[in-house]
C-alpha atoms as a PDB file:
ATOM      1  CA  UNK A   1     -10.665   0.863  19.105  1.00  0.00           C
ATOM      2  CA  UNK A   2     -10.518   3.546  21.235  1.00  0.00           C
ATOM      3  CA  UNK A   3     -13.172   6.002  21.328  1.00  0.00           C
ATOM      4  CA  UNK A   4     -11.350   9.192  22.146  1.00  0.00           C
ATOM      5  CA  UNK A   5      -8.792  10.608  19.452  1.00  0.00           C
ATOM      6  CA  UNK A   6      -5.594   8.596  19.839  1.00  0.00           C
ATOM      7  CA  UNK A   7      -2.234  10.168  18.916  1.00  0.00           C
ATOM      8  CA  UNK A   8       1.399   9.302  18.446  1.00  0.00           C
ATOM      9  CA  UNK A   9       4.120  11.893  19.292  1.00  0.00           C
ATOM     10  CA  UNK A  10       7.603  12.226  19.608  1.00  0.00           C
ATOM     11  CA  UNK A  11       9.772  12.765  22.249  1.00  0.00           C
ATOM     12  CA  UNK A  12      11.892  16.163  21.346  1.00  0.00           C
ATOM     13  CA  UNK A  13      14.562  16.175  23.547  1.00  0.00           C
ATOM     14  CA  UNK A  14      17.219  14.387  20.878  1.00  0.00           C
ATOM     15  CA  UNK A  15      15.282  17.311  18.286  1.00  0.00           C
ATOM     16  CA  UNK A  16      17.586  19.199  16.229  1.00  0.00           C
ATOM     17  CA  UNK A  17      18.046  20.824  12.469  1.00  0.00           C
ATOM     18  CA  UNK A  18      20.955  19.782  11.296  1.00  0.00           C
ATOM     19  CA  UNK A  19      20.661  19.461   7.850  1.00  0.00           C
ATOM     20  CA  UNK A  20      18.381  20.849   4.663  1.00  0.00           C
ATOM     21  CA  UNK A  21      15.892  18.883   2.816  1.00  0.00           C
ATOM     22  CA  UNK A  22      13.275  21.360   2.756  1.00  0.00           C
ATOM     23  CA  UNK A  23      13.410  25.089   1.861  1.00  0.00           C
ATOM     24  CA  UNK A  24      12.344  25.825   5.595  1.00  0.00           C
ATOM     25  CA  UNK A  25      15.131  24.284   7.101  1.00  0.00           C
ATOM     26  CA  UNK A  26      17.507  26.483   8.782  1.00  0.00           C
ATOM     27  CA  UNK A  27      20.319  25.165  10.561  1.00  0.00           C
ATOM     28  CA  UNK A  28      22.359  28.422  10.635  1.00  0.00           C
ATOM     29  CA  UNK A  29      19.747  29.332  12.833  1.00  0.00           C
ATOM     30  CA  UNK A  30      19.575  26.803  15.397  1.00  0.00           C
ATOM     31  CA  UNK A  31      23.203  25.995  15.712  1.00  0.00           C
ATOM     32  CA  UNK A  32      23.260  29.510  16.478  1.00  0.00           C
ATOM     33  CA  UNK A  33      21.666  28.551  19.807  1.00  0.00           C
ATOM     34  CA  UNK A  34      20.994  25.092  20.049  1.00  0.00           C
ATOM     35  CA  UNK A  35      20.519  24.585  23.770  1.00  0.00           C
ATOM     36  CA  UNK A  36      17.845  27.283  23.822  1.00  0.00           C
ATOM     37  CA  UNK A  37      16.538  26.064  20.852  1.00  0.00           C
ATOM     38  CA  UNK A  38      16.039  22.634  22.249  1.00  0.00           C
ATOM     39  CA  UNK A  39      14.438  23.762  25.387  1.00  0.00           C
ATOM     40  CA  UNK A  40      12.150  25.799  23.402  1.00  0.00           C
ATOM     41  CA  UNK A  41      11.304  22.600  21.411  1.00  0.00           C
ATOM     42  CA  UNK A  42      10.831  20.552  24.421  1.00  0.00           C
ATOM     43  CA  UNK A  43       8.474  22.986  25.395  1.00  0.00           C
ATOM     44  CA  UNK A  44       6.452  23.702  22.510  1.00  0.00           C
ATOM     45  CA  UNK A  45       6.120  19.777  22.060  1.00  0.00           C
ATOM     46  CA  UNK A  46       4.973  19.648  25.514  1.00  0.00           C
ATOM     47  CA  UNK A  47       2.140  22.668  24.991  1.00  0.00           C
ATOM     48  CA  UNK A  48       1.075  20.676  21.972  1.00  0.00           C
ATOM     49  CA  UNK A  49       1.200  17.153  23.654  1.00  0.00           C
ATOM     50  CA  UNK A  50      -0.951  19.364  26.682  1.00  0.00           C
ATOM     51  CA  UNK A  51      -3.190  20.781  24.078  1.00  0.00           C
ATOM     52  CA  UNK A  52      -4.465  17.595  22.224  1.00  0.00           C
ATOM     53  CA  UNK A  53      -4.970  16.172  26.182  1.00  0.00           C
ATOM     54  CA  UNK A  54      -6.415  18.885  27.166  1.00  0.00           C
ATOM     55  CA  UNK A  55      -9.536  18.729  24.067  1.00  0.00           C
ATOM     56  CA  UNK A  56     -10.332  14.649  24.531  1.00  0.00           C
ATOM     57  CA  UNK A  57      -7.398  13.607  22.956  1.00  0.00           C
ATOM     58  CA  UNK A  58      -5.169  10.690  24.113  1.00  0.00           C
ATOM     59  CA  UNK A  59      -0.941  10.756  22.985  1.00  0.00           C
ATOM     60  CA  UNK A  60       1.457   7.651  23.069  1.00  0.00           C
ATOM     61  CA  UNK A  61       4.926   9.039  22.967  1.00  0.00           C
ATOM     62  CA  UNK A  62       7.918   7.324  21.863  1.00  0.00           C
ATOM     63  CA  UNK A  63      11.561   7.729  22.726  1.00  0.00           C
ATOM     64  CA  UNK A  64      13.664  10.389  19.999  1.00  0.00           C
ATOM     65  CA  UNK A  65      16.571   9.099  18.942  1.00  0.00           C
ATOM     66  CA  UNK A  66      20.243  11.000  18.712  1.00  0.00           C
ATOM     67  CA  UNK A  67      21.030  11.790  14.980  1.00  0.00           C
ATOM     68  CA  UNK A  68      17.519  10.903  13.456  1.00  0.00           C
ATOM     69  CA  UNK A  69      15.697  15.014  14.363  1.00  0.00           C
ATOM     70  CA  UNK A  70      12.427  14.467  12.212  1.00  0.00           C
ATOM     71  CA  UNK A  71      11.912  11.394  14.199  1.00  0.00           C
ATOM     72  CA  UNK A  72       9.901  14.102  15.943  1.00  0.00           C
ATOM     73  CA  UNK A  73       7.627  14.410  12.926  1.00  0.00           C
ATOM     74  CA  UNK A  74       5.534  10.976  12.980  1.00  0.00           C
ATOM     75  CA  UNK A  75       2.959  11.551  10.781  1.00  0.00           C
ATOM     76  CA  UNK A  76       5.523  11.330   7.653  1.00  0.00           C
ATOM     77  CA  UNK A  77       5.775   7.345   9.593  1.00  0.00           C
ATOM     78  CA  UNK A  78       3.038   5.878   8.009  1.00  0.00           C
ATOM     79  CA  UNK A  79      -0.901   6.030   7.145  1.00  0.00           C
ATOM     80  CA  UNK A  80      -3.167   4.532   9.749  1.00  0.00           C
ATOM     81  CA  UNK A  81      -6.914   3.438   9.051  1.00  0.00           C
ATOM     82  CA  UNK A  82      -8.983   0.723  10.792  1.00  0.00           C
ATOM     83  CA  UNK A  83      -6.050   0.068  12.988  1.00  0.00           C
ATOM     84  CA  UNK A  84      -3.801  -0.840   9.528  1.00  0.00           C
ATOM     85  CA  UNK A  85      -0.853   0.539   9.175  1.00  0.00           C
ATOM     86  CA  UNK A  86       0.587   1.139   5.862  1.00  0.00           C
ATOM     87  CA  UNK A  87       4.297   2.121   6.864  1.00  0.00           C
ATOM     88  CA  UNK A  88       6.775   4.937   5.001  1.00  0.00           C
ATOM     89  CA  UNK A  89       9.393   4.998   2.508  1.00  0.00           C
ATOM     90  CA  UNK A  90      11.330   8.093   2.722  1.00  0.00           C
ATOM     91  CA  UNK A  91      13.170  10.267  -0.151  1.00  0.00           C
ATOM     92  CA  UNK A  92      15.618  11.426   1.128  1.00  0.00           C
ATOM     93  CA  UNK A  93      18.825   9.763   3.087  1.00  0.00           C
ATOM     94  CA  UNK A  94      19.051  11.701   6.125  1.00  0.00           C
ATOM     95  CA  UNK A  95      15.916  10.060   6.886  1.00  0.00           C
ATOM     96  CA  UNK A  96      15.692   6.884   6.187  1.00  0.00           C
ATOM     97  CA  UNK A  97      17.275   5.485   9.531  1.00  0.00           C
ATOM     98  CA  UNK A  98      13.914   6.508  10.816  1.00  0.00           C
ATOM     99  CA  UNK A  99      12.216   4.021   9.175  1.00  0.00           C
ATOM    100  CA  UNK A 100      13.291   0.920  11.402  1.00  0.00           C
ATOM    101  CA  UNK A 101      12.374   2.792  14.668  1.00  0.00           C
ATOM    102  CA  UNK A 102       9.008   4.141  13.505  1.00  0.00           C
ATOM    103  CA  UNK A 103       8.086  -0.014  11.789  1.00  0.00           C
ATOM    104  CA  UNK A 104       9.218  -0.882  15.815  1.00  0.00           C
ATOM    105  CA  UNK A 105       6.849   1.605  17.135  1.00  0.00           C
ATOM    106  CA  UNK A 106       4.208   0.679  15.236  1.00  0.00           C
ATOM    107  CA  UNK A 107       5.117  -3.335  16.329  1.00  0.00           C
ATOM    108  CA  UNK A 108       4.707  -2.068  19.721  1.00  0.00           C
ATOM    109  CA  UNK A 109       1.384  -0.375  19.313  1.00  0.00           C
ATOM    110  CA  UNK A 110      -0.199  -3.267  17.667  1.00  0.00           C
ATOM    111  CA  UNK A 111       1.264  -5.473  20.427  1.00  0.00           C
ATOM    112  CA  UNK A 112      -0.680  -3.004  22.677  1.00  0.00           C
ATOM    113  CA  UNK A 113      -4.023  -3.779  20.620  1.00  0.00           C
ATOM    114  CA  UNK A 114      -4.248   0.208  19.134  1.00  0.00           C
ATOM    115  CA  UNK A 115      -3.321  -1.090  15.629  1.00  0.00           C
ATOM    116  CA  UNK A 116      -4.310  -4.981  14.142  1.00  0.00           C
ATOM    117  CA  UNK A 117      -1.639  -4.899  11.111  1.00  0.00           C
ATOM    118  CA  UNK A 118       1.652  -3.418  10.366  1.00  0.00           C
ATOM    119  CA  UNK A 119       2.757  -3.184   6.923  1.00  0.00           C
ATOM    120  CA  UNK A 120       5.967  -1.436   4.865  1.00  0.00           C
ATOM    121  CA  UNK A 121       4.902   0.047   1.560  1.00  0.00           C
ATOM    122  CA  UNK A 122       7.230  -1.021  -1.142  1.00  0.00           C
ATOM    123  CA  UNK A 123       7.663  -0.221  -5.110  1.00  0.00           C
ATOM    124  CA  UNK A 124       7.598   3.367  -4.306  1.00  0.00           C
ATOM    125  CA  UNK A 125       8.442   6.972  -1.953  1.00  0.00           C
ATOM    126  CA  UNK A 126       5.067   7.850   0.603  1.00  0.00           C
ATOM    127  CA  UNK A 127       5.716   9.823   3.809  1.00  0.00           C
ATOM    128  CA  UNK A 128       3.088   8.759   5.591  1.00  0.00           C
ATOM    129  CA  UNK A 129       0.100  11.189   6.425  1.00  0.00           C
ATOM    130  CA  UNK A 130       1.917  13.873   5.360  1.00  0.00           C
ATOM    131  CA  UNK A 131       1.014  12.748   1.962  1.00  0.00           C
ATOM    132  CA  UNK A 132      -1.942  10.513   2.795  1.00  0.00           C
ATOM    133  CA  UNK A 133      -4.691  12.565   4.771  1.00  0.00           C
ATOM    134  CA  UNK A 134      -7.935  11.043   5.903  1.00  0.00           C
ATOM    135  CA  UNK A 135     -11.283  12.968   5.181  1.00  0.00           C
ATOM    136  CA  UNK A 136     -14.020  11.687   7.762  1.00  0.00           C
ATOM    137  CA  UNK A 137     -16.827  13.971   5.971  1.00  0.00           C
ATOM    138  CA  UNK A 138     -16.229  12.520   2.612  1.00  0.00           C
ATOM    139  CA  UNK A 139     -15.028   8.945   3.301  1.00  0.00           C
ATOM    140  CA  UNK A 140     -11.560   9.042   1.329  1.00  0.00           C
ATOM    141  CA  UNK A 141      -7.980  10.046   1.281  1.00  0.00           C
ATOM    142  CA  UNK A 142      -6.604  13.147  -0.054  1.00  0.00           C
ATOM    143  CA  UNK A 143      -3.738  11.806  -1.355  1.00  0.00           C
ATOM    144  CA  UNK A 144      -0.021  14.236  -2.246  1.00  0.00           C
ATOM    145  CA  UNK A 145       2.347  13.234  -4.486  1.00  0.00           C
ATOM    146  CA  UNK A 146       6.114  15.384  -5.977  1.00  0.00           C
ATOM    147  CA  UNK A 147       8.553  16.555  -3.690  1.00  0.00           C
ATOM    148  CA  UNK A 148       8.434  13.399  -1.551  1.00  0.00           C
ATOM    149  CA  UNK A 149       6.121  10.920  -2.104  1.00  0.00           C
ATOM    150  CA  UNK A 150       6.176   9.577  -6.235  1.00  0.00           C
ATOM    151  CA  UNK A 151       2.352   8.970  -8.124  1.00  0.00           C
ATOM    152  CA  UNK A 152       2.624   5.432  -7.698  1.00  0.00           C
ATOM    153  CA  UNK A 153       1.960   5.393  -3.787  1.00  0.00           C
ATOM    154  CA  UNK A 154      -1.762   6.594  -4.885  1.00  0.00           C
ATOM    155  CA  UNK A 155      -2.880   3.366  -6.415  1.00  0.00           C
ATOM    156  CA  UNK A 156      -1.266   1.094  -3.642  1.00  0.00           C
ATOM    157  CA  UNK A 157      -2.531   3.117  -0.867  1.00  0.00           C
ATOM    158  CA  UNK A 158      -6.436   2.953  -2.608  1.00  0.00           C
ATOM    159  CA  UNK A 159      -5.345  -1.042  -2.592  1.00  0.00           C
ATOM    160  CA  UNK A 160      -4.274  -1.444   0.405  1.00  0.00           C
ATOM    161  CA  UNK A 161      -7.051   0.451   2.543  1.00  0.00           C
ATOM    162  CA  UNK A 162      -9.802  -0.145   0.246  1.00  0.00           C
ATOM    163  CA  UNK A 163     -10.760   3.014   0.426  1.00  0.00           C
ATOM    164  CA  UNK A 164     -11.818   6.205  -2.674  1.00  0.00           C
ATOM    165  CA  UNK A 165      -8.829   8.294  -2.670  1.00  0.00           C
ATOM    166  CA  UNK A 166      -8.076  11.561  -4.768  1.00  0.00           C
ATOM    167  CA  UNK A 167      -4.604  12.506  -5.958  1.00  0.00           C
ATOM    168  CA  UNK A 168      -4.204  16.292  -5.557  1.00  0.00           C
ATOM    169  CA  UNK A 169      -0.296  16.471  -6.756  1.00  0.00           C
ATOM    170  CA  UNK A 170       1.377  19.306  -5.015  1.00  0.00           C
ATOM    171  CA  UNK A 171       3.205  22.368  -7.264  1.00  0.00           C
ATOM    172  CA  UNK A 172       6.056  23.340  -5.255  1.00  0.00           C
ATOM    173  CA  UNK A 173       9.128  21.972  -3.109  1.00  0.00           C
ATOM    174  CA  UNK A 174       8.156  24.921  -0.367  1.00  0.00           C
ATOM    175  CA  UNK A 175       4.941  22.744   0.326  1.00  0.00           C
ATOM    176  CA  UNK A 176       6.388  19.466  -0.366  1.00  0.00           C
ATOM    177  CA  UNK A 177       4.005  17.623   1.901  1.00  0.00           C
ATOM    178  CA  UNK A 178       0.412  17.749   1.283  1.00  0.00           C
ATOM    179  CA  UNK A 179       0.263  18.722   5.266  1.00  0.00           C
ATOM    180  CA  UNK A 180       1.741  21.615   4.864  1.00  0.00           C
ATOM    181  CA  UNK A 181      -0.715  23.003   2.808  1.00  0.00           C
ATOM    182  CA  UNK A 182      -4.064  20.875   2.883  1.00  0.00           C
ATOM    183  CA  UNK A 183      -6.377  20.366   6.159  1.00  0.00           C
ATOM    184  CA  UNK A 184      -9.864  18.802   6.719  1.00  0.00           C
ATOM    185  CA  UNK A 185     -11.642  20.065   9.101  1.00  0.00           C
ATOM    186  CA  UNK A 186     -14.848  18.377  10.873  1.00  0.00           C
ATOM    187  CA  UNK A 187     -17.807  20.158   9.835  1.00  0.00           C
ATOM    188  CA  UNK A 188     -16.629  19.294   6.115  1.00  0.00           C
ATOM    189  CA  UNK A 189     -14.644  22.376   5.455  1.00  0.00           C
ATOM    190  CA  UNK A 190     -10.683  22.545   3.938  1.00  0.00           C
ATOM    191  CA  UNK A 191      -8.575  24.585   4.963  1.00  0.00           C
ATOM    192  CA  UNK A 192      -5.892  24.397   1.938  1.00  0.00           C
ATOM    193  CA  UNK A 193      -3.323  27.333   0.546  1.00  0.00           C
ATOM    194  CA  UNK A 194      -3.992  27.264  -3.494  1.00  0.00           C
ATOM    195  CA  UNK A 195      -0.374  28.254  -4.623  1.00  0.00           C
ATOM    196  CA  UNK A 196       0.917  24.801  -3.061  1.00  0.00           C
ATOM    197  CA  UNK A 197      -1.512  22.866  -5.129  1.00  0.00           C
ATOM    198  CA  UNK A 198      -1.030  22.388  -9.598  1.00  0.00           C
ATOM    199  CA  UNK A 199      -4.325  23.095 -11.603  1.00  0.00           C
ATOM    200  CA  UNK A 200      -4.965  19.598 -11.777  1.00  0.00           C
ATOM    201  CA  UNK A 201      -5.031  19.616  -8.343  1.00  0.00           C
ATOM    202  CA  UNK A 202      -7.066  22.666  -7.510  1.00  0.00           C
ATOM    203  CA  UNK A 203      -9.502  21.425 -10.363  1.00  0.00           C
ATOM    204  CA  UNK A 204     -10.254  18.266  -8.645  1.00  0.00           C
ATOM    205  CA  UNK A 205     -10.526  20.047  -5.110  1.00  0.00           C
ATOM    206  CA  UNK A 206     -13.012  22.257  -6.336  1.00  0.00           C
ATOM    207  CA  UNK A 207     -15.143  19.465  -8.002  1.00  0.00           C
ATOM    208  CA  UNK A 208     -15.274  17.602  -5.387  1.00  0.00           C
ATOM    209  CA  UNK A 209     -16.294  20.302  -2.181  1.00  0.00           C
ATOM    210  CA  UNK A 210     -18.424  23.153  -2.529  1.00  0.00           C
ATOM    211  CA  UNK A 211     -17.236  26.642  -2.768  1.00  0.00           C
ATOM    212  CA  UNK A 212     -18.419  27.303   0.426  1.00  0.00           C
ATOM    213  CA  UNK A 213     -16.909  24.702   2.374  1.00  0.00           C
ATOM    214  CA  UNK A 214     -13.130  26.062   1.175  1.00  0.00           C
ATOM    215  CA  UNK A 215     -10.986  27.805   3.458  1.00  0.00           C
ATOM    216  CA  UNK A 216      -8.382  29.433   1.771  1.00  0.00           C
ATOM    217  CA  UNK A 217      -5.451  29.986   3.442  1.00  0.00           C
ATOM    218  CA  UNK A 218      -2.960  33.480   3.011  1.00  0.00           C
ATOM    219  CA  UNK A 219       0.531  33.511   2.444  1.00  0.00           C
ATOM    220  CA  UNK A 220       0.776  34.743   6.024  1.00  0.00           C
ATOM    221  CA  UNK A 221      -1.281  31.763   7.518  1.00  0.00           C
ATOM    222  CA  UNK A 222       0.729  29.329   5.375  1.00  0.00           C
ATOM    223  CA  UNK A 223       4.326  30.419   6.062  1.00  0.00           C
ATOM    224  CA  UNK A 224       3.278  30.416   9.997  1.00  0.00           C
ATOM    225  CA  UNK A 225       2.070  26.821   9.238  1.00  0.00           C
ATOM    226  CA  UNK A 226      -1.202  27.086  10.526  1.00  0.00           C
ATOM    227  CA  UNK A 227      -2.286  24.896   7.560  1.00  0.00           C
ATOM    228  CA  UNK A 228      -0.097  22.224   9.459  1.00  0.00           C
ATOM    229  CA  UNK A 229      -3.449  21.846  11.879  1.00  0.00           C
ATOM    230  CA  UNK A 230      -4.986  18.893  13.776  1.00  0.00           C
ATOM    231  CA  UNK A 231      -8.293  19.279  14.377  1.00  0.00           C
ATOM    232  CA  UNK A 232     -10.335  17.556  17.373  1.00  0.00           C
ATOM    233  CA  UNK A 233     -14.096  18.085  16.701  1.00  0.00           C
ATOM    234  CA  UNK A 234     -14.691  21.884  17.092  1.00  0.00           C
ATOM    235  CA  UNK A 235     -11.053  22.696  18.270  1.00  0.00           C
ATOM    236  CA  UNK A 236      -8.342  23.261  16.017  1.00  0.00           C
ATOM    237  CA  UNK A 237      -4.884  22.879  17.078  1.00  0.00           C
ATOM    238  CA  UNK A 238      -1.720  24.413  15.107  1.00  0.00           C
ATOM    239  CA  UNK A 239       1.096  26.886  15.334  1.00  0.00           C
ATOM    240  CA  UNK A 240       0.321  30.867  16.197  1.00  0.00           C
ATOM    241  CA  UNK A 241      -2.177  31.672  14.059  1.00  0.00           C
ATOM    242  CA  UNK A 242      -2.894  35.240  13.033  1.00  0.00           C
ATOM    243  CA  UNK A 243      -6.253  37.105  14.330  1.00  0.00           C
ATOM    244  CA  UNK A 244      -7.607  37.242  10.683  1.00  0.00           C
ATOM    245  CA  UNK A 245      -7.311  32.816  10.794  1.00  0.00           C
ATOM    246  CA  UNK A 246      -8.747  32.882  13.933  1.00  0.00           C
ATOM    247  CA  UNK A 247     -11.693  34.773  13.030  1.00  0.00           C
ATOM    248  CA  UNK A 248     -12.544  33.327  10.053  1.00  0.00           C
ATOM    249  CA  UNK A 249     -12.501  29.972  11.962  1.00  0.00           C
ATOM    250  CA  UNK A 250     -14.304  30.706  14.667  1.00  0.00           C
ATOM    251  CA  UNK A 251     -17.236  32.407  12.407  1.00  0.00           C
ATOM    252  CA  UNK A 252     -17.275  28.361  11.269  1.00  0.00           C
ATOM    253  CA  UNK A 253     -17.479  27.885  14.935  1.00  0.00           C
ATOM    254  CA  UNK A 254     -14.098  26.341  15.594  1.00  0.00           C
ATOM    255  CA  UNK A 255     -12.063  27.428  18.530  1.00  0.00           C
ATOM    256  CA  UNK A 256      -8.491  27.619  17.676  1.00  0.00           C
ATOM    257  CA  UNK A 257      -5.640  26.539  19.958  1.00  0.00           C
ATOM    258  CA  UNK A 258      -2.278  28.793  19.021  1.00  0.00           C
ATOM    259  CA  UNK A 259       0.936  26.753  19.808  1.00  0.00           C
ATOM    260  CA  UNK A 260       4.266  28.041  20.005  1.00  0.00           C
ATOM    261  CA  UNK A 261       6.227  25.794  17.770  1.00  0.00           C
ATOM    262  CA  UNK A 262       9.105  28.339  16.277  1.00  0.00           C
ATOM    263  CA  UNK A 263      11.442  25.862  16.544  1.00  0.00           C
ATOM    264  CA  UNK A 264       9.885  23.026  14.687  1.00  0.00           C
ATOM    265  CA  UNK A 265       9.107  25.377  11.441  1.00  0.00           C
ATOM    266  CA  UNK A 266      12.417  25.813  10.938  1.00  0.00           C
ATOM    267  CA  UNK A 267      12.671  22.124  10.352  1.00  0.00           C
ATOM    268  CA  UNK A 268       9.368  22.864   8.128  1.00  0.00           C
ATOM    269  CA  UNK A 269       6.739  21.647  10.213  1.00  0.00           C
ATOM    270  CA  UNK A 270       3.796  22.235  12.419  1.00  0.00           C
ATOM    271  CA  UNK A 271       1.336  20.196  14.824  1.00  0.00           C
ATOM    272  CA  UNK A 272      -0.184  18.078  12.125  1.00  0.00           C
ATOM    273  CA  UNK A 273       3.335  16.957  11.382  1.00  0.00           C
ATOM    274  CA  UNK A 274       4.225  16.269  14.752  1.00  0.00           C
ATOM    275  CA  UNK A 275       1.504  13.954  15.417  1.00  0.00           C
ATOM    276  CA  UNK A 276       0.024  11.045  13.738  1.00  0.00           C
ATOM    277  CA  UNK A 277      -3.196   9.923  14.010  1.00  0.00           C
ATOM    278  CA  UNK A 278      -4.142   6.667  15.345  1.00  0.00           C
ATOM    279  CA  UNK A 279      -8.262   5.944  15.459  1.00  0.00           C
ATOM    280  CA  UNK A 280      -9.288   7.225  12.233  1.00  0.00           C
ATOM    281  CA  UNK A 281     -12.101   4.947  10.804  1.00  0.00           C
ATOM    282  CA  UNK A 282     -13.703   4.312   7.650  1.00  0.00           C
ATOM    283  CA  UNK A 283     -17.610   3.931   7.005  1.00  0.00           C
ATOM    284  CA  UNK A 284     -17.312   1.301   5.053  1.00  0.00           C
ATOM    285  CA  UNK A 285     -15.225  -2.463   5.058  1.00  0.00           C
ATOM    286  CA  UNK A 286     -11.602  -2.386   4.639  1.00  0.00           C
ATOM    287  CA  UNK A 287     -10.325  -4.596   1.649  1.00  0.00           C
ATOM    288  CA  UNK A 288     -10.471  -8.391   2.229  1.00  0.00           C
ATOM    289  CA  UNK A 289      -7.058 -10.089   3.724  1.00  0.00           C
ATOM    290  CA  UNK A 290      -6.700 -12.492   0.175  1.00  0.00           C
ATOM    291  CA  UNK A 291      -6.849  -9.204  -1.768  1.00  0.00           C
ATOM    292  CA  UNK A 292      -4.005  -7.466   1.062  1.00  0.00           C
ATOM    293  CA  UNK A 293      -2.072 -10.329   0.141  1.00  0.00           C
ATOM    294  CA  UNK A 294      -2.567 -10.181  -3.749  1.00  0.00           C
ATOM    295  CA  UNK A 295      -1.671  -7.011  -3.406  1.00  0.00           C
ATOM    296  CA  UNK A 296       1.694  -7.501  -1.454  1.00  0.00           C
ATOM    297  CA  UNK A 297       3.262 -10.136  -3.297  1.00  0.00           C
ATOM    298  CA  UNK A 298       2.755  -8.218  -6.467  1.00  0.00           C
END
């Protein structure tokens, strides 16, 4: 695998809000202006696509397509580990025509040798890493579940990768990814917004990582999507960010990289959304291919 981080993006030019699935979604707003909203969005994909390059990172980007505008949101496409990818299901209608493009993408990226299996989940909804987010300091998925993605994508996902994972179901349909809410960072800190999260959730969060390693997040830094954050070592990248969330960051010694993306919140997402990641690795063995296929035909 590739040693440098490896992302997939999204082309934004055929990027648009036309509809409402989320409460962020406004399309009042950008069919107000669309052509200035979609140069905007062309650019702000750009500056983030620039950014990730720009700290170590490397970014395939595939083609958007013309009636399918969260097609610029790939990490809802699937869950990648060990070069497996465990491919989405979506809720809702408007975007399930994207799931035939992104299962072709990810085709072509194993035919390219940056994944070594390509799978579609069945038996239940899972959006991908938006619901499924990988934890490099503790070994294991965080793993959402309640606007989107139902409870039974936990156990198949644990299956599937052979990896711990912890189901932290999420409390409202404003945060109805657990992206939007929820972010590892690489010295072992989370940066997570409590409100998003239900008791159960927050209960197991705080079992699990010490008091001093959580980073809550403010209404401000939430709404803003900041929370929505990819982070690349000591570099954090994610949408404007207030000076209070930069300084607390960088007193963890993280540099934070502020991207303009206005026009992709009001589709209700951020940079984490718009990029999935492709290199993550696990310290331990993946499960074995008899038990991938038990688990498959069942």
């Amino acid at each position: 695998m590739n040693a440098r981080p490896t992302f997939l993006m999204t082309d934004a030019a055929k990027y648009d809000v036309a509809y409402q699935i989320n409460p962020w979604m406004r399309p009042e707003v950008w069919s107000a202006h669309p052509e200035a909203n979609r140069q905007a969005a062309v650019e702000g994909s750009n500056a983030l696509r620039i950014a990730l390059e720009d700290s170590g990172g490397v970014v395939h980007t595939i083609a958007g397509v013309a009636g399918l505008p969260d097609l610029v949101f790939p990490a809802n496409a699937g869950i990648v580990l060990n070069g497996k990818a465990l491919v989405a299901r979506f809720r809702h209608a408007e975007r399930r025509g994207e799931e035939p493009h992104f299962l072709k993408a990810f085709e072509d990226l194993k035919a390219q040798g940056l994944l070594t299996e390509v799978v579609q989940i069945e038996g239940c909804f899972q959006e991908g890493a938006g619901d499924c987010i990988w934890d490099a300091a503790r070994n294991l998925f965080w793993v959402g579940s309640g606007p989107r993605s139902t409870p039974e994508s936990v156990d198949i996902i644990a299956k599937y990768f052979g990896q711990k994972v912890v189901h932290l179901p999420l409390a409202t349909e404003q945060f109805y990814h657990l992206d939007t809410c929820f972010c590892p960072l690489s010295g072992g800190e989370i940066l997570y917004y409590p409100p998003a999260l239900t008791k159960e959730a927050l209960e197991r969060l705080r079992e699990l990582v010490p008091a001093d390693l959580l980073i809550e997040a403010t209404d401000e830094d939430a709404a803003a999507f900041c929370v929505n954050a990819v982070c690349l070592e000591k570099t954090v990248v994610m949408a404007m960010p207030g000076q209070g969330l930069r300084d607390r960051l960088a007193a963890r010694g993280y540099e934070v990289l502020g991207i303009d993306l206005a026009p992709f919140i009001l589709s209700g997402g951020g940079a984490f959304c718009m990029t999935l990641s492709l290199d993550r690795t696990s310290a331990d063995a993946a499960v074995s291919a008899p038990e991938r296929a038990e688990l498959l035909a069942g």
